[in-house]
C-alpha atoms as a PDB file:
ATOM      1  CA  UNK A   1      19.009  43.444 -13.458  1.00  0.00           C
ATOM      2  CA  UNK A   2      18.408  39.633 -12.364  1.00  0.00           C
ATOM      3  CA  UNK A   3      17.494  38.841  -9.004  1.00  0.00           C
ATOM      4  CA  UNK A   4      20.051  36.696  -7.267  1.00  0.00           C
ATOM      5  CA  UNK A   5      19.437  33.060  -7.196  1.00  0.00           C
ATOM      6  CA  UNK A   6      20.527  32.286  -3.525  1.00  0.00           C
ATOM      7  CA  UNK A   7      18.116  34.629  -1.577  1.00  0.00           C
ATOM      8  CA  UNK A   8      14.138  33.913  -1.206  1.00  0.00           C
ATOM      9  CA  UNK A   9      11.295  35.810  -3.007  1.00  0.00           C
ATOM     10  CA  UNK A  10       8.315  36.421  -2.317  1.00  0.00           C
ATOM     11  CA  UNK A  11       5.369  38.017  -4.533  1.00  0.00           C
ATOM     12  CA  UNK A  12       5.289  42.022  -4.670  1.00  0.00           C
ATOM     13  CA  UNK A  13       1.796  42.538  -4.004  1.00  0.00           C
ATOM     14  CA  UNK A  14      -1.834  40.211  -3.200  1.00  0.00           C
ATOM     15  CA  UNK A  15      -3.315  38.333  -6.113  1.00  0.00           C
ATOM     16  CA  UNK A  16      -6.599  36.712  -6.530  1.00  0.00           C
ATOM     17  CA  UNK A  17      -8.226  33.908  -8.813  1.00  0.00           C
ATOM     18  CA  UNK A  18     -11.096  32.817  -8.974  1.00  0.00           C
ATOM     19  CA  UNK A  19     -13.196  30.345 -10.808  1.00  0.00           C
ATOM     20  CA  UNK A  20     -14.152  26.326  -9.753  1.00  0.00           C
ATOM     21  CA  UNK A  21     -12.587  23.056  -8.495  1.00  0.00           C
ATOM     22  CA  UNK A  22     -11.578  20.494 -11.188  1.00  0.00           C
ATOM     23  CA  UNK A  23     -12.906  17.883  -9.460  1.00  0.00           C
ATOM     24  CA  UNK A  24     -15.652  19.460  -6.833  1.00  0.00           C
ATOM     25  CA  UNK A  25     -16.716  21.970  -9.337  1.00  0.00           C
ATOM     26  CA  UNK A  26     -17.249  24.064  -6.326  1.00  0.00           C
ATOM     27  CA  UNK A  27     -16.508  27.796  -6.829  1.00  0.00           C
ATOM     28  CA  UNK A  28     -13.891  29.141  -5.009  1.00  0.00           C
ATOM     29  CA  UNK A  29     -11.517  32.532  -4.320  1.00  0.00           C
ATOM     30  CA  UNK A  30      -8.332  32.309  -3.892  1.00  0.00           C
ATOM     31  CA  UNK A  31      -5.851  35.188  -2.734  1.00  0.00           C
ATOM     32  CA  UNK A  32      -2.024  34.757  -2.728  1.00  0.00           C
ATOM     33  CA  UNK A  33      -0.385  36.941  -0.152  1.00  0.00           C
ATOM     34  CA  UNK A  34       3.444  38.040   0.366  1.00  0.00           C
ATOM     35  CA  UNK A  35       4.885  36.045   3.087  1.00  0.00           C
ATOM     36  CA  UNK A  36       7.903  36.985   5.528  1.00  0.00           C
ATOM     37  CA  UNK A  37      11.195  34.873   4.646  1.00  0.00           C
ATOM     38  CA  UNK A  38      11.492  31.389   5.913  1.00  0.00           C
ATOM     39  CA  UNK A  39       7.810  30.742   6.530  1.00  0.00           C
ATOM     40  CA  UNK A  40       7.299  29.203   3.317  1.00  0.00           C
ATOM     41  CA  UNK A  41       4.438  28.153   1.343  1.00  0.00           C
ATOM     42  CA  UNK A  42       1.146  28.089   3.312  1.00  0.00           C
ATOM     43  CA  UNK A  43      -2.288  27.789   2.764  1.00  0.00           C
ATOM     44  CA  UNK A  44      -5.201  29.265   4.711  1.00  0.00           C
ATOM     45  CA  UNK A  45      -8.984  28.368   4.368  1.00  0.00           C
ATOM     46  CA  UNK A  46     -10.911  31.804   5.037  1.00  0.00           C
ATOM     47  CA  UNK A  47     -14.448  29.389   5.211  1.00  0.00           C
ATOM     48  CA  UNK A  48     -12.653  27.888   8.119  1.00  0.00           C
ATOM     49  CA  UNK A  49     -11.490  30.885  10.903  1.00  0.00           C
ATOM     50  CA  UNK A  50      -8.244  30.612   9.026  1.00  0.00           C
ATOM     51  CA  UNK A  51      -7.114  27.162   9.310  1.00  0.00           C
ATOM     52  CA  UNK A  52      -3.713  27.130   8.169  1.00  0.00           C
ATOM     53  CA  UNK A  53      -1.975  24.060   6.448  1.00  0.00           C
ATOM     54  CA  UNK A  54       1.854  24.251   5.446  1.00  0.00           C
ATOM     55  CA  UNK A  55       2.288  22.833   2.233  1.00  0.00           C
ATOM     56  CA  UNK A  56       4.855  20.074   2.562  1.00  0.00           C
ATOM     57  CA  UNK A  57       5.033  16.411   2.849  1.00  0.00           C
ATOM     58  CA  UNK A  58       3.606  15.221   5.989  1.00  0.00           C
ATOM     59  CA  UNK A  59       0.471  17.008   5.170  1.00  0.00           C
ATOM     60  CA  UNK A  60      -0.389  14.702   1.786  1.00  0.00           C
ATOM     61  CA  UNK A  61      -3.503  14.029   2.514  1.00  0.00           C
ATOM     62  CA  UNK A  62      -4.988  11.769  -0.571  1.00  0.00           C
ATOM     63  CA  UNK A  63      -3.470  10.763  -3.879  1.00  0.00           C
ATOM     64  CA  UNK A  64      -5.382  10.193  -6.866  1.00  0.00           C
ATOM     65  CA  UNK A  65      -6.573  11.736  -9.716  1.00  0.00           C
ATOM     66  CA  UNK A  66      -5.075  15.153  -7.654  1.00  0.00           C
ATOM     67  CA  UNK A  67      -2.761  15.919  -4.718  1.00  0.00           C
ATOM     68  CA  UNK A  68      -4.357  17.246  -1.399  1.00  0.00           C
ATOM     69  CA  UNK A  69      -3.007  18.161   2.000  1.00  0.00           C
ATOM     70  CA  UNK A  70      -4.675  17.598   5.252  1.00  0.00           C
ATOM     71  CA  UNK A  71      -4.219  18.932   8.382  1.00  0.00           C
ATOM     72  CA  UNK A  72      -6.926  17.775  11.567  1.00  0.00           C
ATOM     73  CA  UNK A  73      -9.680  17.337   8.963  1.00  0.00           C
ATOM     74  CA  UNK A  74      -9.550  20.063   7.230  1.00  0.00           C
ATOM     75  CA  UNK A  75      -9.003  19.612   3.247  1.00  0.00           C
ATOM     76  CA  UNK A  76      -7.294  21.161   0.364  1.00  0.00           C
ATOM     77  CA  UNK A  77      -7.056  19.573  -2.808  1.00  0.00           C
ATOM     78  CA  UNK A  78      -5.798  20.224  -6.334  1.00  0.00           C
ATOM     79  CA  UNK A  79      -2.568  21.991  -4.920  1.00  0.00           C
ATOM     80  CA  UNK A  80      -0.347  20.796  -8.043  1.00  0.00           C
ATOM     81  CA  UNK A  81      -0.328  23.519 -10.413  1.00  0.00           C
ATOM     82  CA  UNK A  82       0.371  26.163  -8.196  1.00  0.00           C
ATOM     83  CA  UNK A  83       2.831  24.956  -5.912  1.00  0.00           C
ATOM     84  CA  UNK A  84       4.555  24.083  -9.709  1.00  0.00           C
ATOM     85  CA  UNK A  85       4.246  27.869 -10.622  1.00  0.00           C
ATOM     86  CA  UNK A  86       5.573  29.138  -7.053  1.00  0.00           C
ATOM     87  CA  UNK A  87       8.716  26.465  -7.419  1.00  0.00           C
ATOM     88  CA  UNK A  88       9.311  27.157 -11.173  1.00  0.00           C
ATOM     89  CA  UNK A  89       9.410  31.053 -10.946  1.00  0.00           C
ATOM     90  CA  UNK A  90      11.543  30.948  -7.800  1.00  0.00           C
ATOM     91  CA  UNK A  91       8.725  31.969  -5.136  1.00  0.00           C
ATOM     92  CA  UNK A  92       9.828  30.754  -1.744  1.00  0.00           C
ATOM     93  CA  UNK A  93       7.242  32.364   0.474  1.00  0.00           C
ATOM     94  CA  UNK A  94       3.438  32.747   0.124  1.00  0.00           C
ATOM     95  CA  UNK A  95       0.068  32.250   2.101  1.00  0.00           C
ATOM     96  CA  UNK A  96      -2.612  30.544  -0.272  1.00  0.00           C
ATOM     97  CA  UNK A  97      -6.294  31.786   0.990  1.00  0.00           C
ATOM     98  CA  UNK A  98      -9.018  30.169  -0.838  1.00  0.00           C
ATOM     99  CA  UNK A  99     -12.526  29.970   0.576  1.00  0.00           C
ATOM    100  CA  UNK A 100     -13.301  26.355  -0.182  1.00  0.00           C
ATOM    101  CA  UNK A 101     -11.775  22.934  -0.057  1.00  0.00           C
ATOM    102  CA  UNK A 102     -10.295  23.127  -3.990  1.00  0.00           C
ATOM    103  CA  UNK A 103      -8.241  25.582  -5.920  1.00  0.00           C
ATOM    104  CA  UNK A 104      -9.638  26.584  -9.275  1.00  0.00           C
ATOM    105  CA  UNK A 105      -8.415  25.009 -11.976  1.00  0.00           C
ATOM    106  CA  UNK A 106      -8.326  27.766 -14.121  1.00  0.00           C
ATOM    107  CA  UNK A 107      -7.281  27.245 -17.925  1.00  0.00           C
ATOM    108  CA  UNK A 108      -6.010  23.587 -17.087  1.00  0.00           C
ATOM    109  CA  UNK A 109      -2.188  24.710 -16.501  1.00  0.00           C
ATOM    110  CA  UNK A 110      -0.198  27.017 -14.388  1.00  0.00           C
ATOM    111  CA  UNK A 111       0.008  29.745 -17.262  1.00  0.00           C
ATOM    112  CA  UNK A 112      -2.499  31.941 -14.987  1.00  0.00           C
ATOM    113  CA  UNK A 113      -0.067  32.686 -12.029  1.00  0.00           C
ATOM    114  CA  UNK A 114       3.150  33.013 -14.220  1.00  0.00           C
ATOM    115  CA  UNK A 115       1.117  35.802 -16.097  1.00  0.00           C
ATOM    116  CA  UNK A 116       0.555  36.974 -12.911  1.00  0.00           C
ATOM    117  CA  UNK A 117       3.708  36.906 -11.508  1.00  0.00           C
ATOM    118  CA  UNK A 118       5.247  38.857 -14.410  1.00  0.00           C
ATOM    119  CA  UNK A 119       2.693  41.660 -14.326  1.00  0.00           C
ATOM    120  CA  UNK A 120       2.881  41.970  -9.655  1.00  0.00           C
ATOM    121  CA  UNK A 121       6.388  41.160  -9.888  1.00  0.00           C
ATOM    122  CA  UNK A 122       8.493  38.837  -7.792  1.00  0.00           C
ATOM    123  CA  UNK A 123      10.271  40.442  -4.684  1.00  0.00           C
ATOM    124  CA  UNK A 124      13.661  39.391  -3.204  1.00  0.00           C
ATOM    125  CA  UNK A 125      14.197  38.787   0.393  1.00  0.00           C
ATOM    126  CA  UNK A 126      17.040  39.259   3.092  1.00  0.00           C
ATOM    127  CA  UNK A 127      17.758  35.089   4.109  1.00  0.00           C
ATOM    128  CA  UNK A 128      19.503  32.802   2.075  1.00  0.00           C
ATOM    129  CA  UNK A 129      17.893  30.160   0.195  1.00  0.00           C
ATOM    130  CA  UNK A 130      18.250  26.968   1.005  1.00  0.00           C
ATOM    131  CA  UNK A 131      18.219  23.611  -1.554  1.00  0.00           C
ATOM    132  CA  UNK A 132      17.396  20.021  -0.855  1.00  0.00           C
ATOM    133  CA  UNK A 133      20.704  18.311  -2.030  1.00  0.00           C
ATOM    134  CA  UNK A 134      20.386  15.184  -2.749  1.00  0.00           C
ATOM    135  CA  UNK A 135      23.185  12.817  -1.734  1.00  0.00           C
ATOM    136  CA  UNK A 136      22.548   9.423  -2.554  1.00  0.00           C
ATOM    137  CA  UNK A 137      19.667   7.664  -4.772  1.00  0.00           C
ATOM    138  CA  UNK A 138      16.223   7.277  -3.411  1.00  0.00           C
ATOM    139  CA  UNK A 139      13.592   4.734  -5.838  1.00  0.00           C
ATOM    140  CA  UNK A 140      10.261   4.215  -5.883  1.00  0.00           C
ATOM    141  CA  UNK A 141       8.572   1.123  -8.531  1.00  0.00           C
ATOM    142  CA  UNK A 142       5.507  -0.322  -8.866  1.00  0.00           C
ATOM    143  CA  UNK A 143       5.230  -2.799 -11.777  1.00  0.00           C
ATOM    144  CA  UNK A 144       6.394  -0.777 -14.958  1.00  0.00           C
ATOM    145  CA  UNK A 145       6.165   2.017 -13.569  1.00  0.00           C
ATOM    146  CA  UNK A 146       9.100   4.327 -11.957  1.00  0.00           C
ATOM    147  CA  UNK A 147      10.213   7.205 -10.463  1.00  0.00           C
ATOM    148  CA  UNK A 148      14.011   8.124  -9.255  1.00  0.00           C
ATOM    149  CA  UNK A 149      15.823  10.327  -7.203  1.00  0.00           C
ATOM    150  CA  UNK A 150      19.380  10.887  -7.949  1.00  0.00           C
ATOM    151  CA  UNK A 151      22.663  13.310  -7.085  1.00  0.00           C
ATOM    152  CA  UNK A 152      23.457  16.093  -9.520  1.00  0.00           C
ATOM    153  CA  UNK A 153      23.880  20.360 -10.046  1.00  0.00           C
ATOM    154  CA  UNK A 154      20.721  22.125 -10.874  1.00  0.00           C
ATOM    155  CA  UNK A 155      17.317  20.465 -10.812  1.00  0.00           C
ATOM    156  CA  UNK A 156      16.829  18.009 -13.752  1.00  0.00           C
ATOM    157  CA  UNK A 157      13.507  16.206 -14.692  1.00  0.00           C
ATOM    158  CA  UNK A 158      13.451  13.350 -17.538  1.00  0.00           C
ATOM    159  CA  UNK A 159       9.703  11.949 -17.761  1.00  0.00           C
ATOM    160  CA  UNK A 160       8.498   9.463 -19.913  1.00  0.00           C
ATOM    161  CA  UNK A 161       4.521   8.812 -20.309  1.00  0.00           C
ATOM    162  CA  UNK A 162       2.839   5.869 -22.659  1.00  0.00           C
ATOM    163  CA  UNK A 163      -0.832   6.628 -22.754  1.00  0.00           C
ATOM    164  CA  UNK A 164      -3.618   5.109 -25.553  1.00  0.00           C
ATOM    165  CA  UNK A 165      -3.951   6.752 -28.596  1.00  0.00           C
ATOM    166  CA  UNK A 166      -3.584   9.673 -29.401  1.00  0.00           C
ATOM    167  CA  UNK A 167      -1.318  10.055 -27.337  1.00  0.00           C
ATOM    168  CA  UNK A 168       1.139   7.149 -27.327  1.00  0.00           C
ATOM    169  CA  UNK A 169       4.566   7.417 -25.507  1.00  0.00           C
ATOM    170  CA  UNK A 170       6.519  10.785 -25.169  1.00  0.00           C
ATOM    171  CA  UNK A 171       9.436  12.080 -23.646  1.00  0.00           C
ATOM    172  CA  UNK A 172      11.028  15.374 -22.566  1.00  0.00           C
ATOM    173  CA  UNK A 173      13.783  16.670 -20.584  1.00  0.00           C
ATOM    174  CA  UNK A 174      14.509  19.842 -18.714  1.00  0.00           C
ATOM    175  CA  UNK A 175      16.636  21.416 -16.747  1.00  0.00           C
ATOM    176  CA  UNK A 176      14.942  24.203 -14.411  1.00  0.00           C
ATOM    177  CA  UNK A 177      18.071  25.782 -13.547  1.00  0.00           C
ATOM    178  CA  UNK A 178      18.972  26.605 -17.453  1.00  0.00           C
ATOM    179  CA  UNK A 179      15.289  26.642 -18.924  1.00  0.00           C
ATOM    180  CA  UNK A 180      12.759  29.052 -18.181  1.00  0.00           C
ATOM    181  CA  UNK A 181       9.465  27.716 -16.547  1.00  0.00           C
ATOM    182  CA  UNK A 182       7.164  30.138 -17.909  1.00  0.00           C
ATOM    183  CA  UNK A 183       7.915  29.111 -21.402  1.00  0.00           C
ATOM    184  CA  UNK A 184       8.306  25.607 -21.467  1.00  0.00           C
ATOM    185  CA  UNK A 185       5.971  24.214 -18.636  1.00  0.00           C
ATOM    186  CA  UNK A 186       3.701  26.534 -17.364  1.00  0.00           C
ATOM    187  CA  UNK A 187       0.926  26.253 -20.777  1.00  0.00           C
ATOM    188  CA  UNK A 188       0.824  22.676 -20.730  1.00  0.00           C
ATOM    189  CA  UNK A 189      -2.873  21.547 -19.608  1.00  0.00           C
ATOM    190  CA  UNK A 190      -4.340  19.179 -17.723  1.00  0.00           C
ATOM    191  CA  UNK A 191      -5.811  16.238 -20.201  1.00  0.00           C
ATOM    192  CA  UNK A 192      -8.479  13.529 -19.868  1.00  0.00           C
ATOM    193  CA  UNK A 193     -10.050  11.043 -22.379  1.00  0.00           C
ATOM    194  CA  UNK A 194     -13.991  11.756 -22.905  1.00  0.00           C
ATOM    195  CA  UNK A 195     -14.705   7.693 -23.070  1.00  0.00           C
ATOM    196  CA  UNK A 196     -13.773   7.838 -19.359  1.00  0.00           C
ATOM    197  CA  UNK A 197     -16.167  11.001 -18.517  1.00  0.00           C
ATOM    198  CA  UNK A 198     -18.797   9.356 -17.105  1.00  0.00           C
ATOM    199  CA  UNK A 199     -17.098   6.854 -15.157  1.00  0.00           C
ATOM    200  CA  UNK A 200     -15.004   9.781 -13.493  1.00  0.00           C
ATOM    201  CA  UNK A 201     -18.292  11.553 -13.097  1.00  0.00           C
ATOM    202  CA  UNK A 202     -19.949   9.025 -11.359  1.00  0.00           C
ATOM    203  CA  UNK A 203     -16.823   8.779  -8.875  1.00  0.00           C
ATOM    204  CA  UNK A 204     -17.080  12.201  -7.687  1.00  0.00           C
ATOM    205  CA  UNK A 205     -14.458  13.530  -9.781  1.00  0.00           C
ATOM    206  CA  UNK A 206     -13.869  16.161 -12.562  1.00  0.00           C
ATOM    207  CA  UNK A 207     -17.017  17.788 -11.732  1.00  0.00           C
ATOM    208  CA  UNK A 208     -15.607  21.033 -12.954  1.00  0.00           C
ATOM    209  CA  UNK A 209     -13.877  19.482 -16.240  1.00  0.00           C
ATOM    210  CA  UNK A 210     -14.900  21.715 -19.371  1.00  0.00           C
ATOM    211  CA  UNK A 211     -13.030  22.054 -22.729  1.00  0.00           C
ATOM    212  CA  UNK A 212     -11.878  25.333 -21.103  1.00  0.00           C
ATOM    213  CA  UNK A 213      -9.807  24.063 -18.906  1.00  0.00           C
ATOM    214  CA  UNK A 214      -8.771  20.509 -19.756  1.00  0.00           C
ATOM    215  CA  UNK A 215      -7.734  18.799 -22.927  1.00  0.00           C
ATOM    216  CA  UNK A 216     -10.399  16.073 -24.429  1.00  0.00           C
ATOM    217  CA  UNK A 217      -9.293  13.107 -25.995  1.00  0.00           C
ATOM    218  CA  UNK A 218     -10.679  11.253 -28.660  1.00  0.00           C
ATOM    219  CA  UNK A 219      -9.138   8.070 -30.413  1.00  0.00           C
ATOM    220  CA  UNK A 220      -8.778  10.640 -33.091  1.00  0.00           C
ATOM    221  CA  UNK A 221      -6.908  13.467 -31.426  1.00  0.00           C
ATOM    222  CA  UNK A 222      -7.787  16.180 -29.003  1.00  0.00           C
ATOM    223  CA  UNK A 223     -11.852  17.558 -29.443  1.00  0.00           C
ATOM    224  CA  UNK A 224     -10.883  20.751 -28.476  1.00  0.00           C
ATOM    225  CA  UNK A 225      -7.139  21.651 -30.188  1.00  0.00           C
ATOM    226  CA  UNK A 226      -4.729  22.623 -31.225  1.00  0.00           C
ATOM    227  CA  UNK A 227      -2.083  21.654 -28.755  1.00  0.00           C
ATOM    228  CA  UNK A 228       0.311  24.290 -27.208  1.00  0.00           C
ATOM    229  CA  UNK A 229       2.756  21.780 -27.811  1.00  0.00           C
ATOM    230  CA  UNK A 230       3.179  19.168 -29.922  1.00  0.00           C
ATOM    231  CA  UNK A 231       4.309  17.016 -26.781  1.00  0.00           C
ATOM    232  CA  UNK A 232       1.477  19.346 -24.201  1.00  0.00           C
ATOM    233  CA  UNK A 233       1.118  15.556 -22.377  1.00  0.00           C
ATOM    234  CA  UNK A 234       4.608  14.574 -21.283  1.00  0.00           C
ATOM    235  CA  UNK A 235       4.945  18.444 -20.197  1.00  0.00           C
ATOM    236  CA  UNK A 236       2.040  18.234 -18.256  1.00  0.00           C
ATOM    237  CA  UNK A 237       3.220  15.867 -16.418  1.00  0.00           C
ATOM    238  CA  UNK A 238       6.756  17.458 -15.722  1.00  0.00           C
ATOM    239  CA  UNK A 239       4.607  20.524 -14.118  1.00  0.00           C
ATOM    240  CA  UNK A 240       2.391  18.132 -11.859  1.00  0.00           C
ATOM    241  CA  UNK A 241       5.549  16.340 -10.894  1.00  0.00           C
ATOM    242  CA  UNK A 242       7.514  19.677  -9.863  1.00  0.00           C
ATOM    243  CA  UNK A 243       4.363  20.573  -8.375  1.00  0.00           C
ATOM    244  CA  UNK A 244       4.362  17.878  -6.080  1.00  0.00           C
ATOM    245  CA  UNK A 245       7.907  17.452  -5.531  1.00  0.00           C
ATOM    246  CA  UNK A 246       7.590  21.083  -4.305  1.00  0.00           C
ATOM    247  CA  UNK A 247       5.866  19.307  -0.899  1.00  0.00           C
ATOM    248  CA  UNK A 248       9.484  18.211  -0.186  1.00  0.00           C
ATOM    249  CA  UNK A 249       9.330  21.864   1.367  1.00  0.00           C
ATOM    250  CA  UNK A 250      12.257  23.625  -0.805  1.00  0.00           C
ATOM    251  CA  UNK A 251      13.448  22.842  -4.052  1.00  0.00           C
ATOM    252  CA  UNK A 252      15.244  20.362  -5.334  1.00  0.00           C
ATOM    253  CA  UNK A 253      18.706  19.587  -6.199  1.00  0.00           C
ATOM    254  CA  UNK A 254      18.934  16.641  -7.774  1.00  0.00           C
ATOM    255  CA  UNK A 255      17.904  14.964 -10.967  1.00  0.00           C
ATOM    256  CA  UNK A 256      14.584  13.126 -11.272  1.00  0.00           C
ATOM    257  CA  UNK A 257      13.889   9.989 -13.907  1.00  0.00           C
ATOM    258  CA  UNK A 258      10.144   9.595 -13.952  1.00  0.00           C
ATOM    259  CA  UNK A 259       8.671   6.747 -16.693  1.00  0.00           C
ATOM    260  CA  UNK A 260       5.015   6.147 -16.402  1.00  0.00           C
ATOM    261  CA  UNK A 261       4.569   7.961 -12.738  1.00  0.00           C
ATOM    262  CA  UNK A 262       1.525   9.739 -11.610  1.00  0.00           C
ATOM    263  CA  UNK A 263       1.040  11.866  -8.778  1.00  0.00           C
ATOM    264  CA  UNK A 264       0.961   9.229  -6.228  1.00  0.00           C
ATOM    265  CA  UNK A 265       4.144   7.872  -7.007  1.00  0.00           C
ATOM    266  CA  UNK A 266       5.522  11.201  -7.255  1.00  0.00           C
ATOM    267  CA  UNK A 267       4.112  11.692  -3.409  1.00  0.00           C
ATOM    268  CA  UNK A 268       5.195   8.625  -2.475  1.00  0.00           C
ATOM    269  CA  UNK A 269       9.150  10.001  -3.582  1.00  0.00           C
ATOM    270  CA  UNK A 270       8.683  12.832  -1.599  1.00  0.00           C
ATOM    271  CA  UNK A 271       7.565  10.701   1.451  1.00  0.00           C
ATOM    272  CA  UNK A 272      10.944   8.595   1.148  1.00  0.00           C
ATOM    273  CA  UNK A 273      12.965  11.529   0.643  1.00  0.00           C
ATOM    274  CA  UNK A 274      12.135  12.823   4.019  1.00  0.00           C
ATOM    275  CA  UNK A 275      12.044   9.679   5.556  1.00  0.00           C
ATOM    276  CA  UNK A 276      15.720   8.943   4.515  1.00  0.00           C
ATOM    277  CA  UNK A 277      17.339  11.545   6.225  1.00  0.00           C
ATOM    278  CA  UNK A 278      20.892  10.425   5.155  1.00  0.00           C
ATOM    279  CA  UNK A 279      19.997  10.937   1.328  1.00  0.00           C
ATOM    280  CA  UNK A 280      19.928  14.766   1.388  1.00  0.00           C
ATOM    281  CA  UNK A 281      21.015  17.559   2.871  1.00  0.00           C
ATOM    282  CA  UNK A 282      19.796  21.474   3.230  1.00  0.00           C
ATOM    283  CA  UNK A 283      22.309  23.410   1.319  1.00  0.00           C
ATOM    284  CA  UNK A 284      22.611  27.382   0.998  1.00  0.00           C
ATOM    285  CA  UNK A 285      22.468  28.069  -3.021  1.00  0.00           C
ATOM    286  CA  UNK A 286      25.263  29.165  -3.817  1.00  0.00           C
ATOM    287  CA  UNK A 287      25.661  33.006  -4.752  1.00  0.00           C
ATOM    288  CA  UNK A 288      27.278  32.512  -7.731  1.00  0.00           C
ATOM    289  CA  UNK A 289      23.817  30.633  -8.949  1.00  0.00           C
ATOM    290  CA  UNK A 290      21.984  31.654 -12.447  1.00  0.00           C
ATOM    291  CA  UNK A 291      19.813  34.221 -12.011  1.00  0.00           C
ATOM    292  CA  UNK A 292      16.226  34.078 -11.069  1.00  0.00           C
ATOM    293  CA  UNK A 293      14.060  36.458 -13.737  1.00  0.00           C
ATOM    294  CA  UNK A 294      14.031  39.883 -11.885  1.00  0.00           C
ATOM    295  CA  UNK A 295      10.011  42.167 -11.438  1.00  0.00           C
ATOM    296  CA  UNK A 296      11.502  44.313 -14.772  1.00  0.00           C
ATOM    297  CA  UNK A 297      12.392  40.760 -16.558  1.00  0.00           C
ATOM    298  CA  UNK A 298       9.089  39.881 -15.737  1.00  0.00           C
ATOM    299  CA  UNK A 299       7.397  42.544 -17.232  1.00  0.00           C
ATOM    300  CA  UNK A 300       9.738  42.424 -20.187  1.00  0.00           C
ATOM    301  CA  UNK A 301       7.837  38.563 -20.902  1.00  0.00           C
ATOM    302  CA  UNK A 302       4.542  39.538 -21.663  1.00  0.00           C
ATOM    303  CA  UNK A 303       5.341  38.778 -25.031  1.00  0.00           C
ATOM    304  CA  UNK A 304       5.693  35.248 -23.596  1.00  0.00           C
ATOM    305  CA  UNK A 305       1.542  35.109 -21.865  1.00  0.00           C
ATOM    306  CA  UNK A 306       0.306  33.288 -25.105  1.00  0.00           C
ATOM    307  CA  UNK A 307       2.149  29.836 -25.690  1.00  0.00           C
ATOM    308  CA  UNK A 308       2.935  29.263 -29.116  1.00  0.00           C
ATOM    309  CA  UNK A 309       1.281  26.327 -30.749  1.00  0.00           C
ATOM    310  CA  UNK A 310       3.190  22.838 -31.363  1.00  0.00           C
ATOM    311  CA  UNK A 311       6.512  22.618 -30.517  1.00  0.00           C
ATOM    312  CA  UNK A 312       7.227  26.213 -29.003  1.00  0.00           C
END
């Protein structure tokens, strides 16, 4: 039987990952607890006597090539794909430990922790869930590039990307409230084109990058294909931009029109969103609400763990 939309979840039992940074290539653990209801989404460096940082928007740290959160000097980075998973599979309340500065980046996508997810389970809790509505549009531009915030039922994301060849311009639209997460997000990976390697390199960056756990782009197509997807890019980018959005500190309500944004400008929304305390609201979801997937429905998917190839 589905789990009930309008109450919080938490995970059923402690996970762990492990592997390197993206970026750092620093190896790091990383445990995901269950959390009481209300507390939310917060992570904990175990290298640090525990140093706690709530992951929502005042905390953005940095903005680049990867979201981080600060709190008094102390770091985490790369936070994307799993606050993506824990907002696409309906997780409301979780502590992160890791025992470095940067989550691991694992196979490039959030396809780890849905997997994971399925097989714990997902377990409801006794307080209501609450939604950010959105009441009013909020807009953020910079040259041709966009990203908007608007009024509407469920949580809808249209995002556009034009990149060089091979990639070109693609589009896709979803609605999380009718499509499941696990199977049209969560496989899409991470991508980078190899003729900008070494200048990356050289900045301190993708220090951890391997065909293992990123997409490489030639002029020619991707060195180390197939695709998941035929359009893996533009759904890439809809599971870094729920991942950030998911720093707004619930999930959304609204529908979001994203053409050419990047994880700063997605950052930068959530920054306005709060700021503008008249566009939104905090509204109980409703109990009438779809279903969330329930620990047995879970289970039930792992026929789903390998993404089909092009077009699934």
């Amino acid at each position: 039987m589905a789990q009930p939309a309008h109450l919080e979840q938490t995970i059923s039992a402690p996970l762990e990952f492990s592997g390197v940074g993206l970026h750092s290539g620093a190896p790091v653990t990383m445990r995901l607890l269950p959390a009481a209801a209300g507390s939310g989404i917060v992570f904990r460096r175990t290298d640090l006597d525990n140093f706690e940082i709530p992951a929502v928007g005042r905390n953005v740290a940095k903005v680049s090539y990867a979201t981080s959160l600060m709190r008094q000097g102390v770091l985490i980075s790369t936070t994307e794909h799993l606050l993506s998973a824990l907002i696409g599979m309906g997780v409301d309340n979780v502590i992160v430990e890791l025992d470095n500065l940067e989550l691991p980046i694992l196979d490039g996508s959030a396809l780890p922790y849905v997997e994971a997810f399925r097989e714990s389970g997902i377990r409801t809790q006794r307080r209501r869930r609450e939604s950010i509505r959105v009441l009013s549009a909020i807009e953020v531009r910079d040259g041709d590039k966009f990203i908007g915030l608007y009024p509407g039922s469920g949580y809808r994301i249209q995002y556009t990307i034009d990149f060089p060849a091979p990639i070109g311009r693609q589009q896709t639209s979803i609605d999380l409230a009718a499509e499941t997460y696990g199977t049209f997000i969560a496989a899409a990976r991470t991508f980078g084109y190899k003729a900008d390697e070494k200048k990356l390199r050289d900045m301190g960056l993708i220090r951890g990058a391997s065909p293992e756990n990123a997409i490489v782009l030639t002029p020619h197509g991707p060195e180390n294909g197939p695709l998941r997807f035929s359009d893996e890019y533009v759904r890439h980018k809809v599971l870094d931009l729920i991942g950030d959005l998911a720093l707004a500190g619930r999930r959304i309500e609204g529908h979001v029109v994203a053409e050419r944004a990047g994880h700063a400008m997605h950052t930068a929304l959530v920054a306005r969103l709060m700021k503008d305390r008249s566009a939104w609201e905090l509204a109980h979801v409703p109990a009438h609400a779809a279903p969330e997937e329930s620990e047995s429905e879970l289970s039930a998917h792992a026929s789903l763990r390998r993404p089909a190839l092009m077009g699934a």
